[in-house]
Protein backbone atom coordinates (compact mmCIF):
# COMPACT_ATOMS: atom_id res chain seq x y z
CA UNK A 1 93.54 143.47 140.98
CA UNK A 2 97.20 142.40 141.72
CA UNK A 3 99.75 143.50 139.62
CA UNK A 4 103.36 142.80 139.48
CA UNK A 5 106.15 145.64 137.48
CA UNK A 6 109.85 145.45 137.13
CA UNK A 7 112.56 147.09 135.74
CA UNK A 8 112.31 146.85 131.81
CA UNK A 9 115.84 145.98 131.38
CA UNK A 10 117.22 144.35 134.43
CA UNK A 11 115.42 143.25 137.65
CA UNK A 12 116.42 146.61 139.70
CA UNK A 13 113.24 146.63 141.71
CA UNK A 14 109.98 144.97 142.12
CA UNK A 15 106.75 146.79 142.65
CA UNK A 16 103.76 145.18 143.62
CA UNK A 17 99.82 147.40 142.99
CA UNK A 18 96.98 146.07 144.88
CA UNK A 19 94.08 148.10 143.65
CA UNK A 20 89.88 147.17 144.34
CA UNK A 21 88.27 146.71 141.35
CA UNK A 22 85.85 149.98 143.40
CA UNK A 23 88.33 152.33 142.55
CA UNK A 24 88.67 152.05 139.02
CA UNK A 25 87.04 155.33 137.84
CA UNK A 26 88.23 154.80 133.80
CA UNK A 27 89.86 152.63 132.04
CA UNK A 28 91.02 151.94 128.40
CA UNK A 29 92.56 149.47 126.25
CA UNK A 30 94.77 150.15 123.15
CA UNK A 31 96.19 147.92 120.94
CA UNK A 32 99.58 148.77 119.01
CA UNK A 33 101.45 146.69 116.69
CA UNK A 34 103.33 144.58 119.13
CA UNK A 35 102.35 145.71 122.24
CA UNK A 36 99.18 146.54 124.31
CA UNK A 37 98.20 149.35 126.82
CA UNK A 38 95.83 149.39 129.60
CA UNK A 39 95.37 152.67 130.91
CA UNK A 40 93.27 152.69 134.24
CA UNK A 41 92.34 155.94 136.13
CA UNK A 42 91.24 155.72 139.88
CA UNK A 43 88.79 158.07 142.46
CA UNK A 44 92.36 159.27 143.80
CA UNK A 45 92.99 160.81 141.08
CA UNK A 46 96.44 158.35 140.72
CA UNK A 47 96.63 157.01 137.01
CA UNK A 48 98.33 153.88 136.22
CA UNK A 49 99.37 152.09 132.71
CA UNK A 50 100.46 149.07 132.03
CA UNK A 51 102.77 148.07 128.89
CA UNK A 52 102.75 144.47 127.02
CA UNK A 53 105.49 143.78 124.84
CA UNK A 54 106.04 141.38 122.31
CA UNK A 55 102.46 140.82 121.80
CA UNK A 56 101.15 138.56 118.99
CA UNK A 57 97.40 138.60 117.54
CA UNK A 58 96.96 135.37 120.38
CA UNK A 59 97.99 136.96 122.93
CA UNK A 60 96.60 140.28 122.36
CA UNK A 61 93.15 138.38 122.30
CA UNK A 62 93.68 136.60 126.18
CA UNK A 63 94.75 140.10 126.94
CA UNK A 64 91.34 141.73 125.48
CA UNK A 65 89.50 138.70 126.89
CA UNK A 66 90.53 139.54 130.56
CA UNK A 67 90.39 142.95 129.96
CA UNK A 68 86.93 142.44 129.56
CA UNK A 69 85.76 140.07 132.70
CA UNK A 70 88.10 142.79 135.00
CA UNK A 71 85.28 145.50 133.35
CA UNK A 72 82.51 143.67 133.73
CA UNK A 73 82.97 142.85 137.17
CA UNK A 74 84.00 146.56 137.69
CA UNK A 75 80.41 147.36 136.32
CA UNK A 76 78.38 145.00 138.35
C-alpha cells in the first residue's frame, strides 16, 4: 500500500508510506458525517490513520469498496 499525506492547509511537506499489506496487524474503518477514517495498526507496533474530507454517500462507498479488496487481500 502506497500512500501519499500533505499538509492540511498548505503544501508544507509531502510524506510518502510504503507499507506491505504483511504488516497490517488491525485495521478499521469509520464513517463520520463528511469524512471517513481508516485506522490501520502494524506488527511494529507504529499506528497510522488516514482522514477523508468532504466525503459524500458516493464517495464514502468507493472508499468502503477498496477498503474492502485491501482486507481481503490482507487475509489471503
Amino acid at each position: 500500500m502506497i500512500l501519499f499525506d500533505r499538509d492540511s492547509l498548505a503544501v508544507y511537506y509531502k510524506k510518502i508510506h510504503i507499507i506491505p499489506y504483511v504488516s497490517i496487524s488491525t485495521s478499521a474503518i469509520n464513517f463520520k458525517p463528511g469524512k471517513v477514517e481508516l485506522l490501520f495498526s502494524f506488527d511494529s507496533g507504529y499506528q497510522l490513520h488516514v482522514n477523508f474530507i468532504d466525503m459524500n454517500h458516493d464517495k464514502k462507498e468507493v472508499l468502503k469498496k477498496i477498503y474492502k479488496m485491501m482486507m481481503s487481500v490482507k487475509i489471503k
